[in-house]
Protein backbone atom coordinates (compact mmCIF):
# COMPACT_ATOMS: atom_id res chain seq x y z
CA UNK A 1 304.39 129.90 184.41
CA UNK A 2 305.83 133.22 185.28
CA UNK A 3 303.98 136.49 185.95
CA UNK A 4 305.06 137.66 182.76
CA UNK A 5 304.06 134.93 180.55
CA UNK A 6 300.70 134.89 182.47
CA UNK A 7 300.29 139.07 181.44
CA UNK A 8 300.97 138.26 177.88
CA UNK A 9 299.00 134.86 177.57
CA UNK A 10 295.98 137.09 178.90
CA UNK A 11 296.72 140.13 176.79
CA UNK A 12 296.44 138.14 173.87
CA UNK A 13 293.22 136.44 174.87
CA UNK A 14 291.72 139.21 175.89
CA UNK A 15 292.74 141.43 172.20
CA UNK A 16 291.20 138.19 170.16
CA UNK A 17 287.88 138.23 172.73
CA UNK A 18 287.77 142.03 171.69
CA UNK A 19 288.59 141.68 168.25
CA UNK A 20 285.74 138.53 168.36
CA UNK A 21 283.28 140.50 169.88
CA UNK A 22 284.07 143.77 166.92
CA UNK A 23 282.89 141.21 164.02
CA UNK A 24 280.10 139.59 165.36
CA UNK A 25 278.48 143.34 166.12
CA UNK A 26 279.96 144.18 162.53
CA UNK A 27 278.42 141.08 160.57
CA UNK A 28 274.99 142.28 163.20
CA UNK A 29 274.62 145.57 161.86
CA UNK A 30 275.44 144.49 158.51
CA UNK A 31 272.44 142.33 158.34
CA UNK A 32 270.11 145.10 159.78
CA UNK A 33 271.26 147.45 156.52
CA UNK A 34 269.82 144.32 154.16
CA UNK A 35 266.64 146.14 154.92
CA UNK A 36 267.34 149.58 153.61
CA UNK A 37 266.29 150.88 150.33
CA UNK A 38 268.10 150.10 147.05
CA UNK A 39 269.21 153.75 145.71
CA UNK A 40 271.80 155.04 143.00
CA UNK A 41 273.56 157.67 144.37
CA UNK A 42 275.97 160.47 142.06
CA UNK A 43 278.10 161.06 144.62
CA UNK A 44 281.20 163.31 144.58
CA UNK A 45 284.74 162.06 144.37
CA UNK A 46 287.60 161.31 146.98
CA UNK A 47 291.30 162.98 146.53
CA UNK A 48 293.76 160.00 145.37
CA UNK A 49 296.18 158.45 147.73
CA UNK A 50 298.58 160.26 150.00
CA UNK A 51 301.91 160.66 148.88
CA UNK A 52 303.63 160.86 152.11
CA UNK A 53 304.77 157.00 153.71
CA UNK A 54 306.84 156.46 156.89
CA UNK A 55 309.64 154.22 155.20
CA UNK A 56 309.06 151.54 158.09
CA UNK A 57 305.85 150.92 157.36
CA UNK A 58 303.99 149.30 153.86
CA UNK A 59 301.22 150.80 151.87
CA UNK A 60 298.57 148.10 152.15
CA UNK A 61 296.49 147.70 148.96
CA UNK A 62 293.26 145.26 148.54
CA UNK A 63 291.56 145.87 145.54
CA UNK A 64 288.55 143.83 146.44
CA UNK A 65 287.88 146.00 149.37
CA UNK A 66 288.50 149.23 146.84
CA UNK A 67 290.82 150.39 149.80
CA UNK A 68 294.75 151.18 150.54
CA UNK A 69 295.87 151.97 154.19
CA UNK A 70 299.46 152.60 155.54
CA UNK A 71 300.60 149.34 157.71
CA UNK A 72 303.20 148.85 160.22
CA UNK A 73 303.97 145.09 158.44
CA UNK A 74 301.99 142.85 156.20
CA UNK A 75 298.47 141.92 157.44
CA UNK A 76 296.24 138.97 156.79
CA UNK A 77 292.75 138.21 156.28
CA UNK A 78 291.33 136.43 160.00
CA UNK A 79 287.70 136.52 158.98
CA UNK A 80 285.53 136.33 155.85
CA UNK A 81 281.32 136.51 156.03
CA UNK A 82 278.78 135.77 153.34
CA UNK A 83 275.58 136.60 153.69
CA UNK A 84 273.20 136.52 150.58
CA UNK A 85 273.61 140.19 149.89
CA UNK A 86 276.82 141.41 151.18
CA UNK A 87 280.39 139.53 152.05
CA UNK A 88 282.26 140.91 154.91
CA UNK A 89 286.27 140.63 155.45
CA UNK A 90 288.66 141.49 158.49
CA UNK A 91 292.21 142.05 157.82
CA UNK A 92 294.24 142.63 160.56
CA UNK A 93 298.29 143.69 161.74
CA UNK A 94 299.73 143.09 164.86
CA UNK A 95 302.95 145.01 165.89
CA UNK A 96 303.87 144.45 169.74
CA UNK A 97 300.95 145.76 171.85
CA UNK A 98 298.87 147.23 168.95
CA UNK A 99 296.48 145.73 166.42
CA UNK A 100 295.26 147.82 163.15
CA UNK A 101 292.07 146.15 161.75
CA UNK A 102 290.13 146.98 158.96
CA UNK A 103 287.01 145.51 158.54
CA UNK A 104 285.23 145.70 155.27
CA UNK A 105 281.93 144.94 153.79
CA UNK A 106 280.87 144.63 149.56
CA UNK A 107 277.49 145.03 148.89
CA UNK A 108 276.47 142.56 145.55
CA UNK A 109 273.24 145.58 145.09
CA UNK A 110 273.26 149.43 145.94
CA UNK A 111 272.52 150.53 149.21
CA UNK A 112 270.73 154.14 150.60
CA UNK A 113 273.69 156.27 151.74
CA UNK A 114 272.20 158.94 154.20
CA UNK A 115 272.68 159.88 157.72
CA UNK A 116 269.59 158.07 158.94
CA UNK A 117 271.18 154.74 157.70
CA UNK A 118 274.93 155.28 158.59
CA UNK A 119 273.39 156.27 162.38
CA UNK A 120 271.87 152.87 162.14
CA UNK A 121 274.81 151.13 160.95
CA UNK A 122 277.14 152.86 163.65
CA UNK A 123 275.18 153.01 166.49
CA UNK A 124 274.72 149.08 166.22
CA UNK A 125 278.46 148.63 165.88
CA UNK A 126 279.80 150.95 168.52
CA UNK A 127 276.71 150.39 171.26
CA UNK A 128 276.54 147.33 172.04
CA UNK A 129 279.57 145.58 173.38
CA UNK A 130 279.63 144.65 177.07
CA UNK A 131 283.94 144.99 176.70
CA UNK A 132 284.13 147.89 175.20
CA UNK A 133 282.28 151.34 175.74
CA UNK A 134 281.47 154.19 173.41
CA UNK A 135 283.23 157.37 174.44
CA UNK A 136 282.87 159.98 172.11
CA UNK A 137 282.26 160.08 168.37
CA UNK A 138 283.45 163.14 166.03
CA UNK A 139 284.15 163.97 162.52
CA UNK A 140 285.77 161.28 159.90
CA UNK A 141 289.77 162.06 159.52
CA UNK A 142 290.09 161.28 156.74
CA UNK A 143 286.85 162.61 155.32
CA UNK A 144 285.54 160.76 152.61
CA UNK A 145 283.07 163.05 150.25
CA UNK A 146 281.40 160.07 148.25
CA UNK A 147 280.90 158.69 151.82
CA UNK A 148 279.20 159.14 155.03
CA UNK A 149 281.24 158.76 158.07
CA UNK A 150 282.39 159.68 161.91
CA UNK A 151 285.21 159.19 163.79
CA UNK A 152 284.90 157.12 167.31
CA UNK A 153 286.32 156.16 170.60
CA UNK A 154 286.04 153.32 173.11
CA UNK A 155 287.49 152.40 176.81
CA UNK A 156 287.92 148.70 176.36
CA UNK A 157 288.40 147.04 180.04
CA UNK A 158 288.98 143.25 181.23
CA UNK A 159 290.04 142.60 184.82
CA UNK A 160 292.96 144.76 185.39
CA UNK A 161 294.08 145.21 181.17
CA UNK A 162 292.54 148.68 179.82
CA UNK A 163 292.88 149.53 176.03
CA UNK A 164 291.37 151.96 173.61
CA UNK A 165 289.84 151.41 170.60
CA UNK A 166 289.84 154.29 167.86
CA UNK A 167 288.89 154.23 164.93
CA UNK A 168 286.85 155.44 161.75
CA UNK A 169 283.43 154.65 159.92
CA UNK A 170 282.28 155.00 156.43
CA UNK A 171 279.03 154.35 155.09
CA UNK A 172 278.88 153.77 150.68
CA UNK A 173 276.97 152.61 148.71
CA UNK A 174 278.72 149.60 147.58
CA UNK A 175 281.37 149.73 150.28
CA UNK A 176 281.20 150.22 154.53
CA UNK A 177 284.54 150.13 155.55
CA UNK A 178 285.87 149.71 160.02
CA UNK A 179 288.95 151.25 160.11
CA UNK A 180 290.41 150.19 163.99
CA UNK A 181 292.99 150.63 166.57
CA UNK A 182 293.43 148.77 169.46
CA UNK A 183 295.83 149.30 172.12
CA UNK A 184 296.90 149.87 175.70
CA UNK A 185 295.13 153.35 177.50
CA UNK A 186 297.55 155.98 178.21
CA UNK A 187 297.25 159.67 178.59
CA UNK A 188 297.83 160.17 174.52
CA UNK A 189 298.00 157.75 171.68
CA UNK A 190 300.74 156.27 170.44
CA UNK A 191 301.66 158.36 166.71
CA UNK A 192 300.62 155.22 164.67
CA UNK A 193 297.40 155.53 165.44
CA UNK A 194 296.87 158.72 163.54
CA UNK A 195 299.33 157.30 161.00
CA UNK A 196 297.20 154.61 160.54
CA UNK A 197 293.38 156.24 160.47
CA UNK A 198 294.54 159.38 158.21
CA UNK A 199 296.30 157.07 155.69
CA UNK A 200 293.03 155.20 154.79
CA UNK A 201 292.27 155.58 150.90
CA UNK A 202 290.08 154.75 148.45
CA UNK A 203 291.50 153.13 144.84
CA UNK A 204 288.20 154.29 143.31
CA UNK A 205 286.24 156.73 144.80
CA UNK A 206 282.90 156.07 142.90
CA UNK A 207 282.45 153.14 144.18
């Protein structure tokens, strides 16, 4: 096997491990926010969808997940969780080095939307992976009113492969929503990944 098959049969096993390691804190955290209060929330309302599109890429629309998000190519749904409460789903595109990756969780009851609970919720996703670690965390772009939410970043390492891992979280009170970047570390990031985050949407935004 050459040295070049070798780099990409380890890049790939290395994204999945990462990816892997994502849900399982994802599907962890949402089983710790079973325990909050049930609460109906008025909540303001979320702009519609963008106009603007990059012709090369799709405008990905799931209307279980309440969602639409610019994508570089079609995606497909790698995981599903049920839990008695809440179901969770990953959908996920790969394009060359980079995977986009939203994970997204429906509540069957109303949950508490407040800081307090989306610090729970986030601090249990982005905290706890021995592959990845947290970096910084900032304002949501985009912001979602209804919604509470923060923007992150993580230095992903294995062996001698580095990556990044950007993304966005939003807390609602039917809907949590992982919006996620993965890709190789370099001084900037690559335009899509903005592309990607900013075009994030909701169909209905009181839900």
């Amino acid at each position: 096997m050459s040295a070049k098959s070798r780099s990409a049969r380890f890049f790939t096993l290395f994204e999945i491990g990462t990816i892997v390691i994502v849900i399982f804190l994802y599907i962890a955290v949402s089983r710790s926010m079973k325990t909050l209060a049930v609460q109906k929330s008025n909540l303001e309302s979320t702009t519609g969808l963008p106009a603007a599109q990059d012709a090369r890429w799709i405008r990905y629309r799931n209307d279980d997940g309440n969602f639409s998000i610019l994508m570089p190519l079609e995606p497909k749904e790698i995981y599903v969780s049920e839990e008695s409460d809440d179901v969770s789903h990953t959908i996920q595109a790969i394009s060359g080095s980079t995977s986009y990756t939203v994970v997204y969780q429906k509540a069957k009851s109303e949950r508490m939307v407040n800081e307090p609970a989306f610090k729970q919720y986030m601090s249990g996703f982005t905290r706890n992976s021995t592959v990845c670690e947290f970096v910084r965390e900032g304002p949501p772009s985009p912001a979602m009113p209804s919604y509470f939410g923060a923007s992150f970043r993580e230095a992903c390492h294995s062996r001698d492969q580095y990556r990044s891992l950007v993304g966005n979280m939003y807390l609602g009170k039917r809907y949590t929503y992982t919006i996620l970047v993965l890709f190789p570390a370099a001084t900037s990031d690559p335009p899509s990944v903005k592309r990607f985050n900013d075009s994030f949407s909701l169909i209905d935004a009181s839900k």
